[in-house]
Protein backbone atom coordinates (compact mmCIF):
# COMPACT_ATOMS: atom_id res chain seq x y z
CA UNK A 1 56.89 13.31 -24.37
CA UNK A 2 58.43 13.14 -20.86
CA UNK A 3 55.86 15.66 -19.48
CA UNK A 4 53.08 13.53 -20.89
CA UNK A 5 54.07 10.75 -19.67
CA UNK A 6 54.66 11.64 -15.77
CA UNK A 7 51.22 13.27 -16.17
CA UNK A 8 49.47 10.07 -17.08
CA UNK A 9 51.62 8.56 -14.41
CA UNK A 10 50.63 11.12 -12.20
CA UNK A 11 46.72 10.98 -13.29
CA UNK A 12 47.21 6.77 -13.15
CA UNK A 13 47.96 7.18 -9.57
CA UNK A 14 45.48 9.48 -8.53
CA UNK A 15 42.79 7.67 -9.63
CA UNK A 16 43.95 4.35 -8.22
CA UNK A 17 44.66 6.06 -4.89
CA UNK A 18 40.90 7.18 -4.62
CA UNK A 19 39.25 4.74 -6.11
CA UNK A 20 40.94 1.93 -4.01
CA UNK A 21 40.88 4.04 -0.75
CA UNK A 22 36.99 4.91 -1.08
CA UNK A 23 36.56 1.33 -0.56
CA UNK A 24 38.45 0.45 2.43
CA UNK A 25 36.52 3.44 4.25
CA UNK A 26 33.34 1.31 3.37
CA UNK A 27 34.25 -1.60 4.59
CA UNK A 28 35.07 -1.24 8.33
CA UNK A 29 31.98 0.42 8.59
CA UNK A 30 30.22 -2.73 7.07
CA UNK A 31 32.05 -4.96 9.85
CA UNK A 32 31.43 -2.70 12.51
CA UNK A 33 27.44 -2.80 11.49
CA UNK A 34 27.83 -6.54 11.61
CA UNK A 35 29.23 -6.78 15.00
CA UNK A 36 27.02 -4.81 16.40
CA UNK A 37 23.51 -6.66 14.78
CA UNK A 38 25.45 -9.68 16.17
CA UNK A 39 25.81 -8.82 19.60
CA UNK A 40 22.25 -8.16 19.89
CA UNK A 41 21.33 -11.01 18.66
CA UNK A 42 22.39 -13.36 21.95
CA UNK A 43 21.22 -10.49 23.89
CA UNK A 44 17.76 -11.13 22.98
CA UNK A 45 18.44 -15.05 23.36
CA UNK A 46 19.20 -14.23 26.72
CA UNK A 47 16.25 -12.79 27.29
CA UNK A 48 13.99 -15.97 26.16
CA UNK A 49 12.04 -17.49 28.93
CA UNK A 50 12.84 -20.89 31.08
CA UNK A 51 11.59 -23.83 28.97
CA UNK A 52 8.16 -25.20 30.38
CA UNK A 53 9.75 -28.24 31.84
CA UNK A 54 12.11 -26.45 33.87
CA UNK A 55 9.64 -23.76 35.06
CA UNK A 56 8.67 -24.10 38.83
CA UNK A 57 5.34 -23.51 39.88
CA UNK A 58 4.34 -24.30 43.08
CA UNK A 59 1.23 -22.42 43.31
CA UNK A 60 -0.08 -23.64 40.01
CA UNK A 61 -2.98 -26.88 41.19
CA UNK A 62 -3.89 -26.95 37.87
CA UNK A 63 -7.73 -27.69 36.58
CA UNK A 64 -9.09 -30.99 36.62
CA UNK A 65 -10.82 -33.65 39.58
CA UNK A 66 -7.91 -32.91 42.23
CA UNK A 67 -8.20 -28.90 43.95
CA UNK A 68 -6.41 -30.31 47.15
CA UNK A 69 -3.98 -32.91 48.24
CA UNK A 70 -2.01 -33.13 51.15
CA UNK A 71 1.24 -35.64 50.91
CA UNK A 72 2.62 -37.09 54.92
CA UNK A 73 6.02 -36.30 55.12
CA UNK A 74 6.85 -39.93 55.28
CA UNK A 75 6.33 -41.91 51.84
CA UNK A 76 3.93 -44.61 51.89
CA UNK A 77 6.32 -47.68 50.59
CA UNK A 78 3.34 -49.85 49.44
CA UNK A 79 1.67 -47.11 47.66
CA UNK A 80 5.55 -46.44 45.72
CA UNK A 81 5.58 -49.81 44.90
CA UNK A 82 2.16 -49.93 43.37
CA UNK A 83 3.18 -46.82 41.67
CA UNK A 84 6.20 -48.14 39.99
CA UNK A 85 4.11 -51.18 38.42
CA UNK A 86 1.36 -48.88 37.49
CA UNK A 87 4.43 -46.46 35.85
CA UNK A 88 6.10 -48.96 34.68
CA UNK A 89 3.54 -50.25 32.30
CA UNK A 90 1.45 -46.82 31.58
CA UNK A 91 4.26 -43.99 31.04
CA UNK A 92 7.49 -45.61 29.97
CA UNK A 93 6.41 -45.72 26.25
CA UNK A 94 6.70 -41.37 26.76
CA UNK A 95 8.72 -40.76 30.65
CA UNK A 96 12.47 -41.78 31.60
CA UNK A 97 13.63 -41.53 34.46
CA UNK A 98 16.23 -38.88 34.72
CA UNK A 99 15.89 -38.15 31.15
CA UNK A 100 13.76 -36.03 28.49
CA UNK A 101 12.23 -38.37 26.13
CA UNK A 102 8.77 -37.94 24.71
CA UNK A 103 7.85 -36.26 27.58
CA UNK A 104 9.47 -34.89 30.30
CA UNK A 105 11.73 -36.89 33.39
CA UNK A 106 9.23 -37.56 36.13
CA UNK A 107 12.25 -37.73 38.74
CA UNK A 108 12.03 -34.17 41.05
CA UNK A 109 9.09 -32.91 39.77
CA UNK A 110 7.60 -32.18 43.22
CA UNK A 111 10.05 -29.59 43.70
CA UNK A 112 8.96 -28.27 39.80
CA UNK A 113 5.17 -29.01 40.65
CA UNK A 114 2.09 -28.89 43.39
CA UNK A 115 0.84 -32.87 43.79
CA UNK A 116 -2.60 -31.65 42.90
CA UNK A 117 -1.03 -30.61 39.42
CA UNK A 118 0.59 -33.85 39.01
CA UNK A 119 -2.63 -35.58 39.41
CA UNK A 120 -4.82 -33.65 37.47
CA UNK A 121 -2.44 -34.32 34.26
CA UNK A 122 -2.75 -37.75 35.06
CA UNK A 123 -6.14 -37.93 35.09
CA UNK A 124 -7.57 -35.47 32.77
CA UNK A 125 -4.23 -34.61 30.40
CA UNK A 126 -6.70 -33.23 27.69
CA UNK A 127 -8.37 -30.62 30.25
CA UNK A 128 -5.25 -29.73 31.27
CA UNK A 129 -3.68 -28.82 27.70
CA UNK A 130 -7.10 -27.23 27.16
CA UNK A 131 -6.80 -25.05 30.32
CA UNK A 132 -3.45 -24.60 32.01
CA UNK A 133 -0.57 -22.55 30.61
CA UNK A 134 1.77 -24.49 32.01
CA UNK A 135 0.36 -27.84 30.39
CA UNK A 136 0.10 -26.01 27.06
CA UNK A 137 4.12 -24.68 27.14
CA UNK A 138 5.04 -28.20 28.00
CA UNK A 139 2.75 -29.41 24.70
CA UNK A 140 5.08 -26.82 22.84
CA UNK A 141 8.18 -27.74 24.05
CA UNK A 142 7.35 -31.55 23.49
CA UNK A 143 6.34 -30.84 19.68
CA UNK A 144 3.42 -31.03 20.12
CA UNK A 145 3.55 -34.52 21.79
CA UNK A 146 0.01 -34.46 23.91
CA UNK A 147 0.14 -36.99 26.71
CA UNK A 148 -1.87 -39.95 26.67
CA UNK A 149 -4.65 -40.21 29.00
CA UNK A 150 -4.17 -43.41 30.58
CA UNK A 151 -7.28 -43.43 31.99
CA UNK A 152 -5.85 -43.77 35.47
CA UNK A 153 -7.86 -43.83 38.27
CA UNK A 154 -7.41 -41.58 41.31
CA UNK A 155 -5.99 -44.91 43.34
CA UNK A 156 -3.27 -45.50 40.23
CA UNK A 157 -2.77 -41.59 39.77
CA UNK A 158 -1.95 -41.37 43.54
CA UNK A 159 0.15 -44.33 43.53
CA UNK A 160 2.64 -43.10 40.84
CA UNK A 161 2.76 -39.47 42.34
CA UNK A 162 4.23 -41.71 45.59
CA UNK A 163 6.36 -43.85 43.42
CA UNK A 164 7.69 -40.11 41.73
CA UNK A 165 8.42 -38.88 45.42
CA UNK A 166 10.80 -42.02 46.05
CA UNK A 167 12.75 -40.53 42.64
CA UNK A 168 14.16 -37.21 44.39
């Protein structure tokens, strides 16, 4: 009765030795799969391109009435002015200052974008999201948010690219 009963004992233990240590192998390797599909993951992030509104293009003119501008290195104070009023009551609903909103922060966008592409999605912003990559990552990065045209003219257009150059 002894002998039986260190066998069972003996069998007992066995089989909760390998049973129970099967599974510990398994899991580590689990974890280690895991780490490694999550490391990848931000690696691949990483590789995601600038967001449209950050992008700088300076060759870029865009398609639309304006195919050259040239700015004088001195800013036209009048012109600003007008450009402010003209701002202030056409793009605030979708532009802040300094801020996304709607749409994207007029402030520094020289240094982001050629005048003649400022102008041209002033004046024809439909054209532009029609025909320009750029204009059509920005409509994707702003939900789909198209902006407004305004119906500037070339005079009001011009005068709120001067009023943006006062902003940097």
């Amino acid at each position: 009765m002894k002998s039986t009963l260190k066998l069972l004992t003996l069998i007992f233990v066995l089989v909760a030795f390998s049973c129970g240590g099967g599974e510990e192998k398994k899991e580590p390797e689990k974890k280690v799969k895991l780490q490694k599909q999550t490391t990848e993951k931000p690696t691949e992030a990483k590789k995601a391109t600038t967001k449209a509104s950050e992008t700088i293009d300076l060759t870029n003119k865009g398609v639309g009435p304006i195919s050259s501008l040239d700015l004088p290195a001195e800013i036209d104070q009048t012109m600003a002015t007008h450009g402010k009023e003209v701002y202030d009551k056409m793009c605030t609903a979708c532009h802040r200052i300094g801020k996304k909103f709607i749409g994207p922060p007029p402030n520094n966008i020289l240094e982001r974008r050629t005048p003649e592409w400022v102008m041209n999605m002033m004046l024809d912003p439909e054209g532009m999201v029609k025909n320009d990559p750029l204009a059509k990552e920005l409509l994707i990065e702003f939900n789909g948010s198209p902006m407004a045209n305004q119906n500037l003219t070339e005079e009001e257009a011009r005068a709120v690219l001067e009023y943006f150059r006062t902003l940097n």
